[in-house]
N, C-alpha and C. Protein backbone atom coordinates (compact mmCIF):
# COMPACT_ATOMS: atom_id res chain seq x y z
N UNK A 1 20.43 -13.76 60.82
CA UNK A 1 20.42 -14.93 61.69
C UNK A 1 20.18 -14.51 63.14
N UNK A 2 20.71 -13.26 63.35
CA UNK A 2 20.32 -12.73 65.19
C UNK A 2 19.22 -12.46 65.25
N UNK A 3 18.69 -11.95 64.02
CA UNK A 3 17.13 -11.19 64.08
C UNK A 3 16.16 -12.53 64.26
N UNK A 4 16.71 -13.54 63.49
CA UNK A 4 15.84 -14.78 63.46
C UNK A 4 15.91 -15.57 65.12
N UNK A 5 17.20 -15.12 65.48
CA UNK A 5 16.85 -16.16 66.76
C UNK A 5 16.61 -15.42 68.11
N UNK A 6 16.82 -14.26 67.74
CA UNK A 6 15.96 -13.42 69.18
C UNK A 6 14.45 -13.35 68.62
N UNK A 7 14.03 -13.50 67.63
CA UNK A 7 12.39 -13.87 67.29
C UNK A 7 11.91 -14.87 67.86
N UNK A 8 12.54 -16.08 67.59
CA UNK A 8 11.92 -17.38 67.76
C UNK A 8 12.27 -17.65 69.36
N UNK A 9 13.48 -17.14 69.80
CA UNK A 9 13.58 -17.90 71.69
C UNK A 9 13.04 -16.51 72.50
N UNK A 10 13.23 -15.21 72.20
CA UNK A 10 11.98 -14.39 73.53
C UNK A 10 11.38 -14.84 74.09
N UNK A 11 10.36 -15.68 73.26
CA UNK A 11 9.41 -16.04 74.04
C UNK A 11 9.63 -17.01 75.32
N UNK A 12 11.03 -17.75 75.59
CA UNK A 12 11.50 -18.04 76.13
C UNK A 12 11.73 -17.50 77.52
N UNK A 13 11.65 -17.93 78.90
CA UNK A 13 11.85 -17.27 80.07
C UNK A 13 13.63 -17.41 80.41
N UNK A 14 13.73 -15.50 80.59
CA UNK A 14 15.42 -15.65 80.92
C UNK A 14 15.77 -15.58 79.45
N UNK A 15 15.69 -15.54 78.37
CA UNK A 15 16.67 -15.78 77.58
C UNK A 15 17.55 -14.98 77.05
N UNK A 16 17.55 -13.90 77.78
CA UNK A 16 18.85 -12.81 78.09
C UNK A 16 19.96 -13.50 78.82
N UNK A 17 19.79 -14.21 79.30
CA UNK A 17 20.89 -14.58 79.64
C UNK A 17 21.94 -15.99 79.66
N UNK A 18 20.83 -16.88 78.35
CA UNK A 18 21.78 -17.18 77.73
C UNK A 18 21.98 -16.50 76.56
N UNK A 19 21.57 -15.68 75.91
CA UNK A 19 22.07 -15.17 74.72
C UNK A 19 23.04 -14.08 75.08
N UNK A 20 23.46 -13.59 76.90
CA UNK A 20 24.16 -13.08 77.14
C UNK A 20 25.75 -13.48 77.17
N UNK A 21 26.09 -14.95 77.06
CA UNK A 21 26.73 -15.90 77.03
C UNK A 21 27.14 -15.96 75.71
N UNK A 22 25.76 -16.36 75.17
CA UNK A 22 26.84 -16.24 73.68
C UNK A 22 27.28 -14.75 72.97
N UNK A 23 26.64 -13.75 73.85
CA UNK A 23 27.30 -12.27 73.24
C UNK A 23 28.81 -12.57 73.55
N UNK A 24 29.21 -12.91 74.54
CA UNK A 24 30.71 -13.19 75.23
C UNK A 24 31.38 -13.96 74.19
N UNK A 25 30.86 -15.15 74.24
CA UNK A 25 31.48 -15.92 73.21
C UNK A 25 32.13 -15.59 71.81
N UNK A 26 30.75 -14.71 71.41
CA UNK A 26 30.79 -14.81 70.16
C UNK A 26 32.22 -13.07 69.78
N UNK A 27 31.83 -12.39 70.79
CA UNK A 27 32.64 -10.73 70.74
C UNK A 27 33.93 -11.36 70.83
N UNK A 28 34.54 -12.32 71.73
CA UNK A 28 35.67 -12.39 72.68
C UNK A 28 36.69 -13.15 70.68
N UNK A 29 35.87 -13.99 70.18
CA UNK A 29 36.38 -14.54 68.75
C UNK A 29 36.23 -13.81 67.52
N UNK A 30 35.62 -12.30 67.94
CA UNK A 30 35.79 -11.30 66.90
C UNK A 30 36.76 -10.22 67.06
N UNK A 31 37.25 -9.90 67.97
CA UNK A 31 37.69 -9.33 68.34
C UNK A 31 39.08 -9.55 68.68
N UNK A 32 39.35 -11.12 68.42
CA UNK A 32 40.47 -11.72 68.19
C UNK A 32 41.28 -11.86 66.84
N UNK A 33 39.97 -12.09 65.73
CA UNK A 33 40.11 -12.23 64.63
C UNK A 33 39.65 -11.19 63.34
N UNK A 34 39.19 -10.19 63.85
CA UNK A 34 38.57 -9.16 63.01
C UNK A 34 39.36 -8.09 63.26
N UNK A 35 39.73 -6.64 62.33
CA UNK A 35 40.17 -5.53 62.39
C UNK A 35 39.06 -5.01 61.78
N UNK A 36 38.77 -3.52 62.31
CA UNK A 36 37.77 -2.53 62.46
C UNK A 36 36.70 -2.70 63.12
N UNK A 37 36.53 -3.28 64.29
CA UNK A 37 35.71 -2.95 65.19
C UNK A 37 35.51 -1.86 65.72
N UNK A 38 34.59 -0.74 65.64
CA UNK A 38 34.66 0.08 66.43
C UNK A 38 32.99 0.18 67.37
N UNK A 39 32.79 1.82 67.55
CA UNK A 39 31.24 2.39 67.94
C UNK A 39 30.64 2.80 67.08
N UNK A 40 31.58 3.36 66.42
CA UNK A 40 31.08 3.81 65.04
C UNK A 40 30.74 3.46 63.85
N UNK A 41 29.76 3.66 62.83
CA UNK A 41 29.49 3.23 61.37
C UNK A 41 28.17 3.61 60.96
N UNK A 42 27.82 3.52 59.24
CA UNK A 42 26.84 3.94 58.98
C UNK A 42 25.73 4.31 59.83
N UNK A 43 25.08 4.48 59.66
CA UNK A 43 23.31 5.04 59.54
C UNK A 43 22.24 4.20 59.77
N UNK A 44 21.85 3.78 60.57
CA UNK A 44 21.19 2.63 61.00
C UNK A 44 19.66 2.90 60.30
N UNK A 45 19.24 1.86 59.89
CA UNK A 45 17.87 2.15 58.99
C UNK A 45 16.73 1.93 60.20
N UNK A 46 15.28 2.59 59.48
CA UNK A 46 14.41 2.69 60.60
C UNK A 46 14.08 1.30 61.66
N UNK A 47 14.28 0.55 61.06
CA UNK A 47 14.10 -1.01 61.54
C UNK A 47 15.55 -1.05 62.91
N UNK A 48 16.29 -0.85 62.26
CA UNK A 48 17.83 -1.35 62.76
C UNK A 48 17.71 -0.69 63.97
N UNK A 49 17.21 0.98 63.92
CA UNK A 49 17.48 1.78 64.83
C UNK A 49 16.10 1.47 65.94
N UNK A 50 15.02 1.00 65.70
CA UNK A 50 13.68 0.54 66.32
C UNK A 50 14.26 -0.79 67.28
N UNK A 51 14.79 -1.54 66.67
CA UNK A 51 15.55 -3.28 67.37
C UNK A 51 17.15 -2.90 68.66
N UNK A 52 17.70 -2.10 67.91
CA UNK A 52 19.27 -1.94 68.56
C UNK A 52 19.76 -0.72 68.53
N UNK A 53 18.93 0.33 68.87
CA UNK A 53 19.85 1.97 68.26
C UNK A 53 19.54 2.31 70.07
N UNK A 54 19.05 1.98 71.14
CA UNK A 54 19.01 1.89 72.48
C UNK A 54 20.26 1.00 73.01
N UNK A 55 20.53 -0.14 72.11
CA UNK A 55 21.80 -1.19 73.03
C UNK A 55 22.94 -0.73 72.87
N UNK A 56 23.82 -0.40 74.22
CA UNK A 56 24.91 -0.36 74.23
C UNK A 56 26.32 -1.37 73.50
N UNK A 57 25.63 -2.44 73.08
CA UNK A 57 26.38 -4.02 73.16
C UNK A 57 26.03 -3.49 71.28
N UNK A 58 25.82 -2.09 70.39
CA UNK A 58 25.83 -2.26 69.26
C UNK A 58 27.25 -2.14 68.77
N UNK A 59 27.86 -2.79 68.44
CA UNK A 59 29.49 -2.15 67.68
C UNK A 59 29.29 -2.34 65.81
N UNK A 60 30.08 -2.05 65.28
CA UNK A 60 30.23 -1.78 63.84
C UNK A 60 31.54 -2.58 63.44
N UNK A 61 31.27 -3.48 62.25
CA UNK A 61 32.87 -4.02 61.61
C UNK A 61 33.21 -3.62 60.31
N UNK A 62 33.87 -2.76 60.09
CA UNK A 62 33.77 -1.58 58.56
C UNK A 62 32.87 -0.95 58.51
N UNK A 63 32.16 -0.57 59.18
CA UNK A 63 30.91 0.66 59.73
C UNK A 63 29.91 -0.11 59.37
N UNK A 64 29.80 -1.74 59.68
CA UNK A 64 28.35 -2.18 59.14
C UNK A 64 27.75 -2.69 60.65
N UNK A 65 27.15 -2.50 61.00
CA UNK A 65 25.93 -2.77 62.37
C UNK A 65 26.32 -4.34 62.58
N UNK A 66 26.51 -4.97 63.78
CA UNK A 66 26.58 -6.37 63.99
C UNK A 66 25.73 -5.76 65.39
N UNK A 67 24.55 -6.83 65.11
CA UNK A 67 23.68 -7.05 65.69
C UNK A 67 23.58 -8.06 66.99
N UNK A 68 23.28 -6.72 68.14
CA UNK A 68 23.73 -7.73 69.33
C UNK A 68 23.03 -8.95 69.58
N UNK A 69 23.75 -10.16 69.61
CA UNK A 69 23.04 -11.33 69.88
C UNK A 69 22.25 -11.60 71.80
N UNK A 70 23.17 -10.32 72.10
CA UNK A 70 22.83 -10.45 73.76
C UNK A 70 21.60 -9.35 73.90
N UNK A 71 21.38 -8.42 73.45
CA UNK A 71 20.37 -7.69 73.64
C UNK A 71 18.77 -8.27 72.99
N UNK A 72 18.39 -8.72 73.87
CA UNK A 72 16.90 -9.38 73.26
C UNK A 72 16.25 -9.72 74.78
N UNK A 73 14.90 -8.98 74.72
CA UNK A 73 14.05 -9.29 75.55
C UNK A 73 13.15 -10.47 75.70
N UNK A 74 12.97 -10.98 76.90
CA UNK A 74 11.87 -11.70 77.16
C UNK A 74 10.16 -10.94 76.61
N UNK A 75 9.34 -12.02 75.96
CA UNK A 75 8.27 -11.47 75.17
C UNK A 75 7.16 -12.69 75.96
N UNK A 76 5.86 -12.42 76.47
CA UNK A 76 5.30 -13.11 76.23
C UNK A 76 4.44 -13.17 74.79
N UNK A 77 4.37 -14.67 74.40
CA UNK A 77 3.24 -15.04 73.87
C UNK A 77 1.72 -14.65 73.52
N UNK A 78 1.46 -14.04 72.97
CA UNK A 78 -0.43 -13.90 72.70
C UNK A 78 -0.71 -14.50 71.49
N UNK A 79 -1.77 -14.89 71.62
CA UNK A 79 -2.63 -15.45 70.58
C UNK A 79 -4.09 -14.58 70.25
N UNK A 80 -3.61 -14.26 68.67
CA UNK A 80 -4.61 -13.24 68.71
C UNK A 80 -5.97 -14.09 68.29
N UNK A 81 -7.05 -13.43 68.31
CA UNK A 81 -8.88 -14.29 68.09
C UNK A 81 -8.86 -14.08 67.01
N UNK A 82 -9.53 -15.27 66.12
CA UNK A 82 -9.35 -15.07 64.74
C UNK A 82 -10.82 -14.29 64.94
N UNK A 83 -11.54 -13.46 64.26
CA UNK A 83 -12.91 -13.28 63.69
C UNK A 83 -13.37 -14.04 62.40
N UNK A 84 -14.18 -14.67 62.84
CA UNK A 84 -15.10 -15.55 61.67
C UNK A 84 -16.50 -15.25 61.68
N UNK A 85 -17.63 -15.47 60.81
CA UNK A 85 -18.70 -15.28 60.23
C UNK A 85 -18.52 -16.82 60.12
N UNK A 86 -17.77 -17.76 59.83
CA UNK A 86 -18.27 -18.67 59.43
C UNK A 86 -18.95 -20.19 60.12
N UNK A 87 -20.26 -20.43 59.96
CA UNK A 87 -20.64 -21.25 61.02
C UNK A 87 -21.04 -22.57 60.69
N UNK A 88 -20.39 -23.74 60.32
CA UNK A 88 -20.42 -25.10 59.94
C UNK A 88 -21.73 -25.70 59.65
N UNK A 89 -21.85 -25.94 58.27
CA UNK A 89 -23.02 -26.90 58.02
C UNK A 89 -22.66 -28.21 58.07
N UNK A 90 -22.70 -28.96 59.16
CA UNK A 90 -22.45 -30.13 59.12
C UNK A 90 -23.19 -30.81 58.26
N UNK A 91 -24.63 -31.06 57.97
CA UNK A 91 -24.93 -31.48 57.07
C UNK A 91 -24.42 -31.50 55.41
N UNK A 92 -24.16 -30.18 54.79
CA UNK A 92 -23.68 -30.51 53.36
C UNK A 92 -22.25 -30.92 53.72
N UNK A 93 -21.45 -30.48 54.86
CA UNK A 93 -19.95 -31.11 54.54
C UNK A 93 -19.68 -32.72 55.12
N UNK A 94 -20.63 -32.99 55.98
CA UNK A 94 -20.96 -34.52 56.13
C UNK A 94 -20.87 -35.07 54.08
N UNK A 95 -21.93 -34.54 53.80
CA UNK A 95 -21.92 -35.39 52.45
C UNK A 95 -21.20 -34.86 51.53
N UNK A 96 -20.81 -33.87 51.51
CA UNK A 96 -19.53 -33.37 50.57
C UNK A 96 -18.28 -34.47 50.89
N UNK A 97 -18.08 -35.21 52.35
CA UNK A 97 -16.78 -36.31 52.32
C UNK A 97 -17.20 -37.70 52.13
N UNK A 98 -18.85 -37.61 51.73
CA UNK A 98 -19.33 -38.88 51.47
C UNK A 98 -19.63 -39.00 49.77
N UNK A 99 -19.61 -37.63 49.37
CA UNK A 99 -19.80 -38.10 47.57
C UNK A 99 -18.99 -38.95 47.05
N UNK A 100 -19.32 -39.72 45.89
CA UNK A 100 -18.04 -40.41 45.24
C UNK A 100 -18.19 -39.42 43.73
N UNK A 101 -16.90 -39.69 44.07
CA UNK A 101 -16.14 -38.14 43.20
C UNK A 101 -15.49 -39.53 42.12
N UNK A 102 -16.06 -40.32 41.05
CA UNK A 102 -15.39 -41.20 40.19
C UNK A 102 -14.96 -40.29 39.30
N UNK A 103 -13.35 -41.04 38.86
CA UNK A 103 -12.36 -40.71 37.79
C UNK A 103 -11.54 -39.38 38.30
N UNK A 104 -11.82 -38.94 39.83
CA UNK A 104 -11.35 -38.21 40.01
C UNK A 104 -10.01 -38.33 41.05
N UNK A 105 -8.81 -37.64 41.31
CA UNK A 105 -7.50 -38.23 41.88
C UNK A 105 -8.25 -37.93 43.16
N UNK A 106 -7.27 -38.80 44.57
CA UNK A 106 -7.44 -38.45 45.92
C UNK A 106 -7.07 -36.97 45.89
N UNK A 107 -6.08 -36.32 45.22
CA UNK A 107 -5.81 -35.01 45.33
C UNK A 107 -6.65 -33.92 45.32
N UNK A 108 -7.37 -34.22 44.01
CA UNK A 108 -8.51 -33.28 43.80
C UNK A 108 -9.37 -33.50 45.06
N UNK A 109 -9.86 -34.83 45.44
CA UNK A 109 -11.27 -35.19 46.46
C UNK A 109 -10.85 -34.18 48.16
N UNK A 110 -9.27 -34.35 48.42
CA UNK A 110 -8.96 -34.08 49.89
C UNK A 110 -8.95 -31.64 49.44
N UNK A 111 -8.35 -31.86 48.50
CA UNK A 111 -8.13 -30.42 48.15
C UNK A 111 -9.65 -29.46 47.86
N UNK A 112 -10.76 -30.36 47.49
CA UNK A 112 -11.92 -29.74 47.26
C UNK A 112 -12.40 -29.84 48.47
N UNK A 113 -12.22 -30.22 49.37
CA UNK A 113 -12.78 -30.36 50.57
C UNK A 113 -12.22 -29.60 51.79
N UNK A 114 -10.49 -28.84 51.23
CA UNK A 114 -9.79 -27.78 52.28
C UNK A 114 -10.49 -26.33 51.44
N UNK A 115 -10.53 -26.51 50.38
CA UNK A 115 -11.47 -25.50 49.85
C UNK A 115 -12.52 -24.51 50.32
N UNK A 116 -13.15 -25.42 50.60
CA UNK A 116 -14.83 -25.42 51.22
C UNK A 116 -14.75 -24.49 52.37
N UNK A 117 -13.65 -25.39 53.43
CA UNK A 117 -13.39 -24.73 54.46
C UNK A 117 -12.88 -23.71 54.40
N UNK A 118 -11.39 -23.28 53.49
CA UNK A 118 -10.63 -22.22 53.63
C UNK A 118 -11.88 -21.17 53.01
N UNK A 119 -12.69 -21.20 52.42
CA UNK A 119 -13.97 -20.22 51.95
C UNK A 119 -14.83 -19.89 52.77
N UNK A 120 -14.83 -20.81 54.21
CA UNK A 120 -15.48 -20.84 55.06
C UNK A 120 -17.21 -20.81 54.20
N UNK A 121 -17.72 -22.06 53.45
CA UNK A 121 -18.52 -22.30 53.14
C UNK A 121 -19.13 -21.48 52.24
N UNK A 122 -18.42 -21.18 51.31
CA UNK A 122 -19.26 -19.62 50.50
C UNK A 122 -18.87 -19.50 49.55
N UNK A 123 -19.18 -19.34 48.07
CA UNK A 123 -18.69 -19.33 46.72
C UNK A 123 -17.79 -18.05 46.46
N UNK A 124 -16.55 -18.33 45.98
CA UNK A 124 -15.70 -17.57 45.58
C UNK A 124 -15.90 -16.18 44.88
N UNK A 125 -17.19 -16.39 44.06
CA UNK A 125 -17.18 -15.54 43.12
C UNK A 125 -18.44 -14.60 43.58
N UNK A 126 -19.52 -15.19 44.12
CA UNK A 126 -20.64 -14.70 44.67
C UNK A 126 -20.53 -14.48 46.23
N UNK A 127 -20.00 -14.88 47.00
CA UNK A 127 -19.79 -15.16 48.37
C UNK A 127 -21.51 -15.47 48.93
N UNK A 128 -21.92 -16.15 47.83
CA UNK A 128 -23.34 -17.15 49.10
C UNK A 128 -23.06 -18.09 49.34
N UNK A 129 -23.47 -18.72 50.85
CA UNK A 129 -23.11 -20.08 51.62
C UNK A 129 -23.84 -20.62 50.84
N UNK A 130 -23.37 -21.96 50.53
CA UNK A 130 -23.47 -23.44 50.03
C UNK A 130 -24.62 -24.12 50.95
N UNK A 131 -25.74 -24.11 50.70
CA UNK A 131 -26.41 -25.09 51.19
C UNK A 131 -27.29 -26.56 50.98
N UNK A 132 -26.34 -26.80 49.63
CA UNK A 132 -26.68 -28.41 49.40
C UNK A 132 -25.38 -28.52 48.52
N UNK A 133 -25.05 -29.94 48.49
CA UNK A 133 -23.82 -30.34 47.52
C UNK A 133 -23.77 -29.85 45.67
N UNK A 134 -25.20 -29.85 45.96
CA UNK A 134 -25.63 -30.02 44.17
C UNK A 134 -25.39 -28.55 43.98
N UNK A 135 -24.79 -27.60 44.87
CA UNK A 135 -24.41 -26.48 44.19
C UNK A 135 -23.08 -26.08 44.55
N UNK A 136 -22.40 -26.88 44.80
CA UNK A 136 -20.88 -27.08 44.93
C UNK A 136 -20.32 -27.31 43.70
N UNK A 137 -19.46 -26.51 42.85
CA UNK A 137 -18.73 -26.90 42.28
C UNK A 137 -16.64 -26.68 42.23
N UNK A 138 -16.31 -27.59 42.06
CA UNK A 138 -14.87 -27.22 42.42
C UNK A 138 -14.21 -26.93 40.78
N UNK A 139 -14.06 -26.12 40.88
CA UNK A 139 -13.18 -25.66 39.40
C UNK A 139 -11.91 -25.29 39.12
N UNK A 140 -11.55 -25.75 37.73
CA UNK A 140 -9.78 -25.75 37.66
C UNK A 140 -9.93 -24.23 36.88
N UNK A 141 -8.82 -23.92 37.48
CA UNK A 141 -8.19 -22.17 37.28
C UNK A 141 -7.79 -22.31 35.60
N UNK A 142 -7.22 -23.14 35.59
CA UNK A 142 -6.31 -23.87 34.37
C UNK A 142 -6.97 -25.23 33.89
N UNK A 143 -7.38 -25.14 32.90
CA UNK A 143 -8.53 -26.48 33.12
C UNK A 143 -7.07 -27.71 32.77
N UNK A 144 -7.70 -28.84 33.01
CA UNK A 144 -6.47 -30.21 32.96
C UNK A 144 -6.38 -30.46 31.39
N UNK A 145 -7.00 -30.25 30.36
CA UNK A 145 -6.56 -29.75 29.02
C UNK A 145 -5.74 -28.96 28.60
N UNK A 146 -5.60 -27.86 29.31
CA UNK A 146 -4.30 -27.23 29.31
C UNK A 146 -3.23 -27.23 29.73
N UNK A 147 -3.26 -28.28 30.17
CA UNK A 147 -2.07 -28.40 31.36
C UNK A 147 -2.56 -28.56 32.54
N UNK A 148 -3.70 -27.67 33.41
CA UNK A 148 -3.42 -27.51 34.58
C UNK A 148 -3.69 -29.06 35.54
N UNK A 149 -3.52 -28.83 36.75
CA UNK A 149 -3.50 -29.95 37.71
C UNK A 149 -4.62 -29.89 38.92
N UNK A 150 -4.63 -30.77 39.52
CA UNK A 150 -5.88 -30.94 40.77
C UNK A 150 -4.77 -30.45 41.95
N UNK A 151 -4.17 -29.60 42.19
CA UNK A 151 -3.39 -28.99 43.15
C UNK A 151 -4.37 -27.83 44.17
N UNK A 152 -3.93 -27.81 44.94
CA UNK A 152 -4.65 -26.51 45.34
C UNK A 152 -4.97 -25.38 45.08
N UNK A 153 -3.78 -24.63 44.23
CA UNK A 153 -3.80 -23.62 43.85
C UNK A 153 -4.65 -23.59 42.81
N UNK A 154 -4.71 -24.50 42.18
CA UNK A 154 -5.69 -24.14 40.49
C UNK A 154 -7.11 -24.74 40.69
N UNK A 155 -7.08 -24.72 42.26
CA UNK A 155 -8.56 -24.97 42.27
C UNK A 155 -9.30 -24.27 42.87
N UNK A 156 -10.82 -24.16 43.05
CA UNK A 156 -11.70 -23.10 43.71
C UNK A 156 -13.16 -23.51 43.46
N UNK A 157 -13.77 -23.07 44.76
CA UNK A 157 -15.22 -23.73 44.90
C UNK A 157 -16.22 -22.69 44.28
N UNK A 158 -17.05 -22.83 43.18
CA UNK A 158 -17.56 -21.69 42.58
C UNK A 158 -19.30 -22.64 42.95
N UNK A 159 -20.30 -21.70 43.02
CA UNK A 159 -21.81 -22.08 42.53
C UNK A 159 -22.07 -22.85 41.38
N UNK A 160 -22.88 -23.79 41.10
CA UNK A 160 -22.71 -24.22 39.87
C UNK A 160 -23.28 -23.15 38.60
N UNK A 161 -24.53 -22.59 39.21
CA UNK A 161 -24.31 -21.37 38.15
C UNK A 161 -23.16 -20.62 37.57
N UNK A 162 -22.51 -20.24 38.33
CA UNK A 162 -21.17 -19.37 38.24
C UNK A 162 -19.71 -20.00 37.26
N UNK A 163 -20.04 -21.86 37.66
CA UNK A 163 -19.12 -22.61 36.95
C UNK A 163 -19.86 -22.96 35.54
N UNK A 164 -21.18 -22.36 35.34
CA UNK A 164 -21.51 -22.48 33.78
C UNK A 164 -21.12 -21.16 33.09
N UNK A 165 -20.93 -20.06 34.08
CA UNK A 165 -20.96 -18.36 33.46
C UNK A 165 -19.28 -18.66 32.87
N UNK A 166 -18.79 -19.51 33.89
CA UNK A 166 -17.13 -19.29 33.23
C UNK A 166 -16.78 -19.91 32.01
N UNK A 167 -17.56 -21.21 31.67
CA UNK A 167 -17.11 -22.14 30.70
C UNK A 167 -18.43 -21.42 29.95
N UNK A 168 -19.26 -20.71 30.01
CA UNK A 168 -20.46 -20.51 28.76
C UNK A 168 -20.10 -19.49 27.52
N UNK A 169 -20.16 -19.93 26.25
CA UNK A 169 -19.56 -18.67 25.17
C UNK A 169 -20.65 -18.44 24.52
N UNK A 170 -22.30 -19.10 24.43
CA UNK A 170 -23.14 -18.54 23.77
C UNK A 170 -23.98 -17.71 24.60
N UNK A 171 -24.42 -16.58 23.65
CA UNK A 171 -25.00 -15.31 24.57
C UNK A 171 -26.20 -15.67 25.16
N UNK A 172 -27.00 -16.75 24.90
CA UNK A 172 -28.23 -17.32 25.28
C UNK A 172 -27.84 -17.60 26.89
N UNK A 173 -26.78 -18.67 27.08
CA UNK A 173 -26.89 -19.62 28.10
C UNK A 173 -26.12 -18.45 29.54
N UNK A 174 -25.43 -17.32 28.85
CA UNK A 174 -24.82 -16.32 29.45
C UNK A 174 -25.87 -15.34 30.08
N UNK A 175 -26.50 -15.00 29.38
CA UNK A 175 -27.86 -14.53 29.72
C UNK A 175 -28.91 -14.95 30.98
N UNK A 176 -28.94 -16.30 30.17
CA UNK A 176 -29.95 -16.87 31.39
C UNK A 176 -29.30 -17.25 32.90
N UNK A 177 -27.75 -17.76 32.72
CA UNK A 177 -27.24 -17.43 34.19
C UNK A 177 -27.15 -16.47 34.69
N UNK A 178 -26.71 -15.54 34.38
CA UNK A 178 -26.58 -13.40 34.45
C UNK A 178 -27.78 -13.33 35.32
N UNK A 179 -29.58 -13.86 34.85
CA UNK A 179 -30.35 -13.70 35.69
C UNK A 179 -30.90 -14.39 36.90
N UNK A 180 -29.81 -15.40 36.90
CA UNK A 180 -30.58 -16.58 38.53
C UNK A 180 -29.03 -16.56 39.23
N UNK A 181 -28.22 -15.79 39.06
CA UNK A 181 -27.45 -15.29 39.77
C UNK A 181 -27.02 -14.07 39.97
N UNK A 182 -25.84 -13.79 41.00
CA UNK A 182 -25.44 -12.26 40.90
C UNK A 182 -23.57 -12.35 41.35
N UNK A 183 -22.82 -12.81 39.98
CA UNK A 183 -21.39 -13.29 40.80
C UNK A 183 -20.64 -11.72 40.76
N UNK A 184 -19.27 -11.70 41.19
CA UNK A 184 -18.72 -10.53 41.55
C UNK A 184 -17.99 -10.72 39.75
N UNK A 185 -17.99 -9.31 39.18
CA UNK A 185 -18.46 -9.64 37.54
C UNK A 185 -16.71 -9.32 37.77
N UNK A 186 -15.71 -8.66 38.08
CA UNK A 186 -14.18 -8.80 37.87
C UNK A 186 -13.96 -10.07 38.39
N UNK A 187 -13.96 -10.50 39.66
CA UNK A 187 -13.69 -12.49 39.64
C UNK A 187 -13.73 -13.20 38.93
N UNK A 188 -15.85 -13.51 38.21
CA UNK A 188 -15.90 -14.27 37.18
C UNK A 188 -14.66 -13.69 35.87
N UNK A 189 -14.90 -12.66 35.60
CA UNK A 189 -13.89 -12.42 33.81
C UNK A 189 -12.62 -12.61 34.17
N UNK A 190 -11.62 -13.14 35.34
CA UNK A 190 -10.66 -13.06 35.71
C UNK A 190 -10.50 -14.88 36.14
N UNK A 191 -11.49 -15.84 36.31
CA UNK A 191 -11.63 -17.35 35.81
C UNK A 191 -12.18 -17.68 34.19
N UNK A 192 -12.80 -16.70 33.81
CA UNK A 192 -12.85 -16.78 32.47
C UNK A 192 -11.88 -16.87 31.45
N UNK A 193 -11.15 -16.30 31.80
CA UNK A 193 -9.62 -15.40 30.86
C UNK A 193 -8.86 -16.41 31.00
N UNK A 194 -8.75 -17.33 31.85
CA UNK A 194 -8.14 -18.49 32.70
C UNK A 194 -8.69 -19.84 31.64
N UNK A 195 -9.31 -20.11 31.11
CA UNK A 195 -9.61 -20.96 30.56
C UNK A 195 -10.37 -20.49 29.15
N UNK A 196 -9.26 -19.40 28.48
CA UNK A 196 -9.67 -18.76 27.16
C UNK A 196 -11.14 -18.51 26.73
N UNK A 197 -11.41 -17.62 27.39
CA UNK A 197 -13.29 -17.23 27.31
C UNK A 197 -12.90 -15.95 27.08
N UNK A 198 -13.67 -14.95 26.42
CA UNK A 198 -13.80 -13.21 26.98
C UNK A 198 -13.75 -13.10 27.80
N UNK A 199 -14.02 -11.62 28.23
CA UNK A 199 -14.83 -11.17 29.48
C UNK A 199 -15.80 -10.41 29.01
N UNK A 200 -17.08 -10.92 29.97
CA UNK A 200 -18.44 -10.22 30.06
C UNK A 200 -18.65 -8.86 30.59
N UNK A 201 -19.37 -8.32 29.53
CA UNK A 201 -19.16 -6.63 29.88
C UNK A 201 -20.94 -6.37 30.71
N UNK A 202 -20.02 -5.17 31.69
CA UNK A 202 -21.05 -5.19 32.26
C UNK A 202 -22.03 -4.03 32.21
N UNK A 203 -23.34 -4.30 32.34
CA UNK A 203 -24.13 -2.70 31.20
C UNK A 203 -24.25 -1.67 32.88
């Protein structure tokens, strides 16, 4: 709980000194009510000794570390730059929120569409950008015959080639996708396996 709240208020200006306040507070009612306080006790682990093995304000209650609530520095804030590659086709995701997706839940329609983005426009299994709808496909991990659901997790934006390689079991139709695509061949056999298929061996 100290570790959690000298994390979250640092960033705070001054806040040494109210957490110097409640070091007072909080020592003056242990020290009233506790036996074995000392300087001494275990072995402080690499973490423990990195945070508080410098503060004087460390004491021990049965040789276990109580963590000074008053020793915590002021931190500024940074915000680190995300790096992206990824650069918005407004056009297919304009009409990716204009398809009508019939018989399908709002869940699935809003979740295939954080998809897209969290992929930053690019098929899961192949990583090529999407550049028309008609090769968007959103696929269940767990198909809804088995149980699974239109949740986020059991879903994923594959090529539509790629969403025939997973559901295809005759060697013909396996074949002919194998050659007008090129997916990452452990991904695909790892959505395959997912909806009781083999896996495709690779020569």
């Amino acid at each position: 709980m100290v570790r959690g709240m000298q994390n979250y208020y640092r960033i705070a200006t001054n806040v040494n000194l109210d957490c110097g306040k409640l070091k007072r507070a909080v020592m003056t009612v242990m020290r009233n009510r506790f036996r074995g306080i000392s300087k001494k006790g275990r072995k402080l682990t690499n973490a423990e000794r990195e945070l508080y093995g410098k503060s004087a304000m460390l004491i021990y209650l049965n040789e276990e570390p109580i963590y000074p609530i008053g020793y915590v520095q002021h931190k500024i804030p940074k915000c680190k730059r995300r790096k992206t590659e990824y650069k918005e086709n407004n056009g297919v995701e304009l009409l990716m929120r204009r398809q009508p997706l019939r018989g399908r839940s709002i869940e699935y329609a809003d979740n295939r569409i954080s998809l897209y983005f969290a992929q930053k426009g690019k098929c899961a299994v192949t990583g090529e950008s999407f550049v028309s709808t008609s090769e968007i496909h959103c696929h269940h991990k767990i198909p809804k015959s088995h149980g699974g659901s239109d949740e986020y997790e059991n879903l994923i934006i594959v090529m539509a080639t790629v969403h025939k390689l997973i559901h295809a079991t005759k060697a013909t139709t396996i074949t002919q996708y194998l050659k007008i695509s090129n997916p990452d061949m452990k991904k695909l056999n790892t959505l395959r396996k997912l909806v009781g298929n083999d896996s495709l061996k690779v020569d």
